[in-house]
Protein backbone atom coordinates (compact mmCIF):
# COMPACT_ATOMS: atom_id res chain seq x y z
CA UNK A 1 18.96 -21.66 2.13
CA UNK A 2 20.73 -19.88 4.79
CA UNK A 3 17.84 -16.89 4.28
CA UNK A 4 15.11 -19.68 4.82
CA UNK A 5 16.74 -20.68 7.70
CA UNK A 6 16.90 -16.94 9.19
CA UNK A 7 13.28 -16.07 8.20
CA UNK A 8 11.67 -17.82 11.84
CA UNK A 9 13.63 -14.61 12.84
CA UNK A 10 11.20 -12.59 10.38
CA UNK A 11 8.24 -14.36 12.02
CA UNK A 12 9.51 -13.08 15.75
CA UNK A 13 10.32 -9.28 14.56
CA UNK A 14 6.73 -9.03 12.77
CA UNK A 15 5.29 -10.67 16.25
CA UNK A 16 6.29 -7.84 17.92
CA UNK A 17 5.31 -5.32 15.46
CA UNK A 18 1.87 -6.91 15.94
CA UNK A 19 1.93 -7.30 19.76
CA UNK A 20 3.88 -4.09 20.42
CA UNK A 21 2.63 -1.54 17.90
CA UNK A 22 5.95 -0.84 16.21
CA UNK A 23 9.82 -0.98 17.31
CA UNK A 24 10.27 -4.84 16.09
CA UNK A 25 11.86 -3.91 12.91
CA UNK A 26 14.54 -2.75 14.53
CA UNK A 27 15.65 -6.00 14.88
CA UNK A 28 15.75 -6.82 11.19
CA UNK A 29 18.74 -5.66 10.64
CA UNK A 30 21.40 -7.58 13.17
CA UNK A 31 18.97 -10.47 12.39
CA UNK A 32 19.34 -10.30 8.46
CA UNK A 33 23.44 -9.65 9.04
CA UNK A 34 24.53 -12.16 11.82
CA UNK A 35 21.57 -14.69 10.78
CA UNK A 36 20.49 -14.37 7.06
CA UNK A 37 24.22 -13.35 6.16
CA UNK A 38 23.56 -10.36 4.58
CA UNK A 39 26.11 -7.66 4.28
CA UNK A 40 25.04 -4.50 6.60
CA UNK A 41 23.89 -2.54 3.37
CA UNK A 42 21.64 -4.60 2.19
CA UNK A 43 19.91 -5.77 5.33
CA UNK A 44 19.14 -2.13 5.73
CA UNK A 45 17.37 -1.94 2.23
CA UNK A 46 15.64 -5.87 3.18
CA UNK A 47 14.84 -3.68 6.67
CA UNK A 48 13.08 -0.99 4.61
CA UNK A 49 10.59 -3.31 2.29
CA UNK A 50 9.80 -4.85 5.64
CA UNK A 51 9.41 -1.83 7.41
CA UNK A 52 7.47 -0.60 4.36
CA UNK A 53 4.39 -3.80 4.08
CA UNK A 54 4.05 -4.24 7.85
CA UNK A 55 3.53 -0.50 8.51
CA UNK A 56 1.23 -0.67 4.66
CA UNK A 57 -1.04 -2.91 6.50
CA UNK A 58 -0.72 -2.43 10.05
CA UNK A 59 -2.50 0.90 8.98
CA UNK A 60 -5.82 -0.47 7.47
CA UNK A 61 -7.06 -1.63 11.11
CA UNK A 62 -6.14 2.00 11.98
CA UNK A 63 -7.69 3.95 9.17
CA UNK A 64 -10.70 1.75 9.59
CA UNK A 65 -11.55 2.85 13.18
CA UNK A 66 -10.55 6.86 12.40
CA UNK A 67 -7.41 6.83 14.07
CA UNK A 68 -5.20 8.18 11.42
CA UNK A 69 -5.48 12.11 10.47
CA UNK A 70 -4.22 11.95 7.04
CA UNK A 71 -3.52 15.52 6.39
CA UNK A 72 -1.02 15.57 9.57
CA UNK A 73 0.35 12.60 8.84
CA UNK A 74 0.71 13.08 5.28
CA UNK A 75 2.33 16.68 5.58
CA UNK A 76 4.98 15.00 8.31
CA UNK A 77 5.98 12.43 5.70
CA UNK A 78 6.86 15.05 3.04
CA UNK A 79 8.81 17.18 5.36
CA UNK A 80 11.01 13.76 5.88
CA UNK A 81 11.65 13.27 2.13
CA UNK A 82 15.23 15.32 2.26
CA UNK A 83 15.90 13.85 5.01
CA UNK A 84 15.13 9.76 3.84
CA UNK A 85 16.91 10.86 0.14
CA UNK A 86 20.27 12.04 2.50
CA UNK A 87 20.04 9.17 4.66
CA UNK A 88 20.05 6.48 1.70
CA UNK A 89 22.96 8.58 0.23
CA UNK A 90 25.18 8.04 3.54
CA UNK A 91 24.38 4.57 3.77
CA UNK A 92 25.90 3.92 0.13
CA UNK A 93 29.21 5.95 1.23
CA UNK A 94 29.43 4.66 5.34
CA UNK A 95 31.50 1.59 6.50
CA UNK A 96 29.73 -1.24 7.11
CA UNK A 97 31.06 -1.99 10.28
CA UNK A 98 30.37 2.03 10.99
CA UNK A 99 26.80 1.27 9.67
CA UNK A 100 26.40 -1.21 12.63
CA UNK A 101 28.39 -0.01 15.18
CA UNK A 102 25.91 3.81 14.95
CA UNK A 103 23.17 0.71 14.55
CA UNK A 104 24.22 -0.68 17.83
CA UNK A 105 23.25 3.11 19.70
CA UNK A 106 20.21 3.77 17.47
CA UNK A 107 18.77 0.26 19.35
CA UNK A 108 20.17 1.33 22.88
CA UNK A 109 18.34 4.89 22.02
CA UNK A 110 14.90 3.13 21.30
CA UNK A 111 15.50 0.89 24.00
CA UNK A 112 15.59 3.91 26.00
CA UNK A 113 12.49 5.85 24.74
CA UNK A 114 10.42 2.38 24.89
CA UNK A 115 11.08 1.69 28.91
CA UNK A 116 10.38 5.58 29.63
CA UNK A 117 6.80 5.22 27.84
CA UNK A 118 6.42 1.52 29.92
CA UNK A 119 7.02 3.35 32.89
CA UNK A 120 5.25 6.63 32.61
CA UNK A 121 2.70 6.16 30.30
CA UNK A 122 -1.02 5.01 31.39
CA UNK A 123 -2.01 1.17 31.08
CA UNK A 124 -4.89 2.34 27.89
CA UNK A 125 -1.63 3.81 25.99
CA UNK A 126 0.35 0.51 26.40
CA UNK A 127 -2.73 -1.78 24.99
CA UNK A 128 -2.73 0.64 21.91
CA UNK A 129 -1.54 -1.66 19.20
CA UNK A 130 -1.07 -2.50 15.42
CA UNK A 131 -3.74 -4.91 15.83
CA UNK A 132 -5.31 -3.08 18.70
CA UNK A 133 -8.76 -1.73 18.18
CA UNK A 134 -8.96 0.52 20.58
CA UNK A 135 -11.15 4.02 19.99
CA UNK A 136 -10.06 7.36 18.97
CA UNK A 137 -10.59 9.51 22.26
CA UNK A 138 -13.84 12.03 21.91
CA UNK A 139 -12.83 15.42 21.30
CA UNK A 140 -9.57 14.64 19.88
CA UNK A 141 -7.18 18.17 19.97
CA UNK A 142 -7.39 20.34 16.77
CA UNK A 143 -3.89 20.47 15.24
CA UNK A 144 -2.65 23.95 16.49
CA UNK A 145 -0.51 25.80 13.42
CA UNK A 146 1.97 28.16 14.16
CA UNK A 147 5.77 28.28 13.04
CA UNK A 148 7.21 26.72 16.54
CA UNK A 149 5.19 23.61 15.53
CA UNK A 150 6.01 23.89 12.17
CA UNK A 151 9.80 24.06 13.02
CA UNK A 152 9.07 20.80 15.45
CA UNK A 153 7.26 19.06 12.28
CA UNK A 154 9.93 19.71 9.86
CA UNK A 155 12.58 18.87 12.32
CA UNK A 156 11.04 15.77 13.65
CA UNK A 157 10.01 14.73 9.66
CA UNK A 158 14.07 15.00 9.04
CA UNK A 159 15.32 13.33 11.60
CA UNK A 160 12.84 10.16 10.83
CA UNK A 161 13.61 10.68 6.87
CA UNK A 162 17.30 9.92 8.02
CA UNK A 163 16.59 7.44 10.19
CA UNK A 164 14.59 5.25 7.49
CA UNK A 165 17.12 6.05 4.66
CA UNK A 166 20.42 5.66 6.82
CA UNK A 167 19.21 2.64 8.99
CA UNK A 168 16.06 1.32 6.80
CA UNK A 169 14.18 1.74 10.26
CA UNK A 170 10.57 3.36 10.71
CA UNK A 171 11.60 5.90 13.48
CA UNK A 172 8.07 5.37 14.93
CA UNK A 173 9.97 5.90 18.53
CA UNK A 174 10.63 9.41 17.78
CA UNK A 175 7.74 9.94 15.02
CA UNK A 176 4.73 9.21 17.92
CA UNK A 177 6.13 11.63 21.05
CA UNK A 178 6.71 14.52 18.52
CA UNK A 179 2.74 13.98 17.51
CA UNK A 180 1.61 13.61 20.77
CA UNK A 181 3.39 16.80 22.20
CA UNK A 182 3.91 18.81 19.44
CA UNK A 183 0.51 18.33 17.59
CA UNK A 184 -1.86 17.28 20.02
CA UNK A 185 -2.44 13.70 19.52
CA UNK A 186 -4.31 11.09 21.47
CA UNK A 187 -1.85 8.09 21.79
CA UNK A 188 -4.14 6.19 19.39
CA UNK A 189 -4.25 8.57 16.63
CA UNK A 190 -0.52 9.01 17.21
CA UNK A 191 0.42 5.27 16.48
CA UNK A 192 -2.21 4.76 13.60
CA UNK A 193 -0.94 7.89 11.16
CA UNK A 194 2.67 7.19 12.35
CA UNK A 195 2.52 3.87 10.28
CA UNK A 196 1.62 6.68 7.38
CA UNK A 197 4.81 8.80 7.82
CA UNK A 198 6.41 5.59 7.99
CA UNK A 199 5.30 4.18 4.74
CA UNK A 200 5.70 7.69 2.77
CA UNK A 201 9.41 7.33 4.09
CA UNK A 202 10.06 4.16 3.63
CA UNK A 203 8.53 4.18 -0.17
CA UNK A 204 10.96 7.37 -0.81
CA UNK A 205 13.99 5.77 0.65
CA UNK A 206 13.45 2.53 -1.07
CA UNK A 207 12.66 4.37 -4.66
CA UNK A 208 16.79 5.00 -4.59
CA UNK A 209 17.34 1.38 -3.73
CA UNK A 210 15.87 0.11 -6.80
CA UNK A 211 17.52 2.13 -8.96
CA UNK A 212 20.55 0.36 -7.79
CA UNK A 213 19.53 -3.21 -7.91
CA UNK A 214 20.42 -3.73 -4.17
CA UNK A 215 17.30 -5.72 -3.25
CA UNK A 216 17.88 -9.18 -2.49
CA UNK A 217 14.51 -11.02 -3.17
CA UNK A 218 15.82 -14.54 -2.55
CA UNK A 219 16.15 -13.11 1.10
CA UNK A 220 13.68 -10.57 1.31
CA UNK A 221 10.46 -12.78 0.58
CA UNK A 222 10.75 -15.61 2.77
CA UNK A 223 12.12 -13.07 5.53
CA UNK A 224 8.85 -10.39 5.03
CA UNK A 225 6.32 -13.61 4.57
CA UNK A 226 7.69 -15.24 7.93
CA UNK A 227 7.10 -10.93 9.54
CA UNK A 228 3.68 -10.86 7.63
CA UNK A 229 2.22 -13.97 9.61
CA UNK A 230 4.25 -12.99 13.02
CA UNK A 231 2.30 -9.50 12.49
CA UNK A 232 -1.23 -11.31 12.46
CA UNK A 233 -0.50 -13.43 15.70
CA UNK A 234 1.35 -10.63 17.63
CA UNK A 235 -2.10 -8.55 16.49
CA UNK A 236 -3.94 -11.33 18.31
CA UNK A 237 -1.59 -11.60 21.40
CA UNK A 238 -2.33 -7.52 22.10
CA UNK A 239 -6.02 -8.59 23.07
CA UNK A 240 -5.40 -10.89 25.05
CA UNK A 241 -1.18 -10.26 27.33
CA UNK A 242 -0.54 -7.43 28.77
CA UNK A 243 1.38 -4.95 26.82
CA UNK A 244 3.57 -3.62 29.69
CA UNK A 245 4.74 -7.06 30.30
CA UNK A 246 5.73 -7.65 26.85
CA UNK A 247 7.41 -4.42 26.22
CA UNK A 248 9.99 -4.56 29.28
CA UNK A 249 10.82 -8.08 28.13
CA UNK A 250 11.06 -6.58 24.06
CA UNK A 251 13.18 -3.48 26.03
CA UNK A 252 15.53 -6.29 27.39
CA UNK A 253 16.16 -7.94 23.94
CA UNK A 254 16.91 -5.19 22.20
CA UNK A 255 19.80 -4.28 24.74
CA UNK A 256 21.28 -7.39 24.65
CA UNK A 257 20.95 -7.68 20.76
CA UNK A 258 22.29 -3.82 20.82
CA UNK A 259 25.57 -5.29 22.74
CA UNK A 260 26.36 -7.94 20.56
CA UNK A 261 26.41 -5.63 17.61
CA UNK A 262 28.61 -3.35 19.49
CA UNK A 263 30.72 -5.80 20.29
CA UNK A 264 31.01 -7.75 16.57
CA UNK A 265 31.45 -4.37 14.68
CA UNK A 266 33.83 -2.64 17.19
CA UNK A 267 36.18 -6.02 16.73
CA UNK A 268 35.56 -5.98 12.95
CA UNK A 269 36.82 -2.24 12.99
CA UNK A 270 39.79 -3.03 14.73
C-alpha cells in the first residue's frame, strides 16, 4: 500500500527522464527510501530496473532517427562491466546510512554538471531529449582511436559501471561529456547511445541482484508503471517548454532533495 502510495513519485522521476533527457532517476532512490519505505539497498536495485526500462525505451526514438553509434556505445558498456560487478559488490557490504549519505554528494555532483551544461551549452543541445526528435548533425566526427582515448573510454566505462552497481544510477551525467569530448560526438548522438551504455550496465549490475532475490516486485511495478507513463508525457512536454527552464528548476530539486538526505543519514549515523 505504502509503495502505491509512493509510485505518483515514479510518475514525476520518469517525467523528467522524458522532459530532461536523463538525470530523473536519480531521484528514485531518496524517493523509494523516505517515501516507498524501502531500505537504502533495495531502492538502489528498484533504482536499477527503473533505470534499466526507461533508458530500454527511451532509446528506440533514438535508434530510429540514427542517433545512436552502436559500436561506440556498445564497446563503452563492456569496458564498464568490472566496474558495475564491483559496484554491486560494495553496495551488499556498505552501511546503509553510508549508502545515502555518499548518495547525498553523488546528487549535489550531478546537480553540478547539469547547471554547468544549462549555462554553457547552446539552446539546440538543451531541446535534445528522450522524446526529442531532433537530427543527427551532417558530418558527424569519425571516432578517432588511439590509446589516450582508449584510456578515457575505459576510465569513463568504470567509473559509470560503479556508479550503476554502487548507486543503481545511469551515470548518463558523466557518460555524455566523456562522448562528446573524448570521442567526438554531436550532443544528439551523445544522449541517444548513452541510454545504450546505460542499459548494458544496468542489465550487468542487475544480473547479481537476482541471484540474490533482492527485488521487491510489490514495489517495483507500480513504482516503474507510474515512471513509464511520466516518461511519455515528459517526452511530450520537450516539444513544446523550454528545456533550460525546466532543467534549472530540476537542478534546484535535486539540491534540496540532496540536503535532506544529508541531513536524515548523517543523524541516523550518529
Amino acid at each position: 500500500m505504502r509503495a502505491l502510495l509512493a509510485s505518483p513519485l515514479g510518475f514525476l522521476i520518469g517525467l523528467s527522464l522524458g522532459a530532461l533527457g536523463g538525470g530523473g532517476s536519480i531521484l528514485a532512490v531518496p524517493a523509494l527510501v523516505y517515501a516507498a519505505g524501502q531500505s537504502p539497498k533495495h531502492a538502489t536495485t528498484t533504482s536499477l530496473v527503473l533505470v534499466a526500462l526507461t533508458a530500454l525505451i527511451g532509446i528506440v526514438p533514438h535508434w530510429r532517427a540514427g542517433r545512436v553509434r552502436a559500436g561506440a556505445g556498445t564497446i563503452f558498456g563492456l569496458a564498464g562491466i568490472g566496474g558495475s560487478l564491483l559496484g554491486s559488490h560494495w553496495n551488499k557490504a556498505a552501511n546503509p546510512n553510508v549508502l545515502l549519505l555518499a548518495f547525498s554528494g553523488l546528487m549535489l555532483v550531478a546537480a553540478y554538471g547539469m547547471w554547468r551544461r544549462v549555462t554553457r551549452a547552446p539552446k539546440a543541445e538543451l531541446s535534445c531529449s528522450v522524446g526529442a526528435a531532433a537530427a543527427p548533425t551532417a558530418g558527424s566526427a569519425s571516432v578517432r582511436i588511439d590509446p589516450m582515448t582508449v584510456l578515457k573510454v575505459i576510465v569513463a566505462g568504470t567509473i559509470v559501471g560503479l556508479l550503476t552497481g554502487f548507486f543503481g544510477v545511469g551515470g548518463g551525467f558523466v557518460i555524455v561529456p566523456v562522448l562528446v569530448l573524448a570521442l567526438g560526438f554531436t550532443m544528439p548522438e551523445a544522449i541517444g547511445t548513452s541510454l545504450l551504455v546505460i542499459t548494458i550496465n544496468s542489465a550487468v549490475a542487475l544480473s547479481t541482484r537476482l541471484q540474490t532475490g533482492a527485488i521487491e516486485w510489490g514495489t517495483v511495478i507500480p513504482f516503474t508503471i507510474a515512471s513509464l507513463l511520466g516518461v511519455i508525457v515528459g517526452s511530450h512536454l520537450a516539444h513544446t517548454r523550454d528545456s533550460g527552464s525546466l532543467q534549472r528548476w530540476f537542478v534546484g530539486l535535486l539540491v534540496v532533495v540532496a540536503v535532506y538526505t544529508a541531513i536524515r543519514s548523517g543523524v541516523a549515523l550518529r
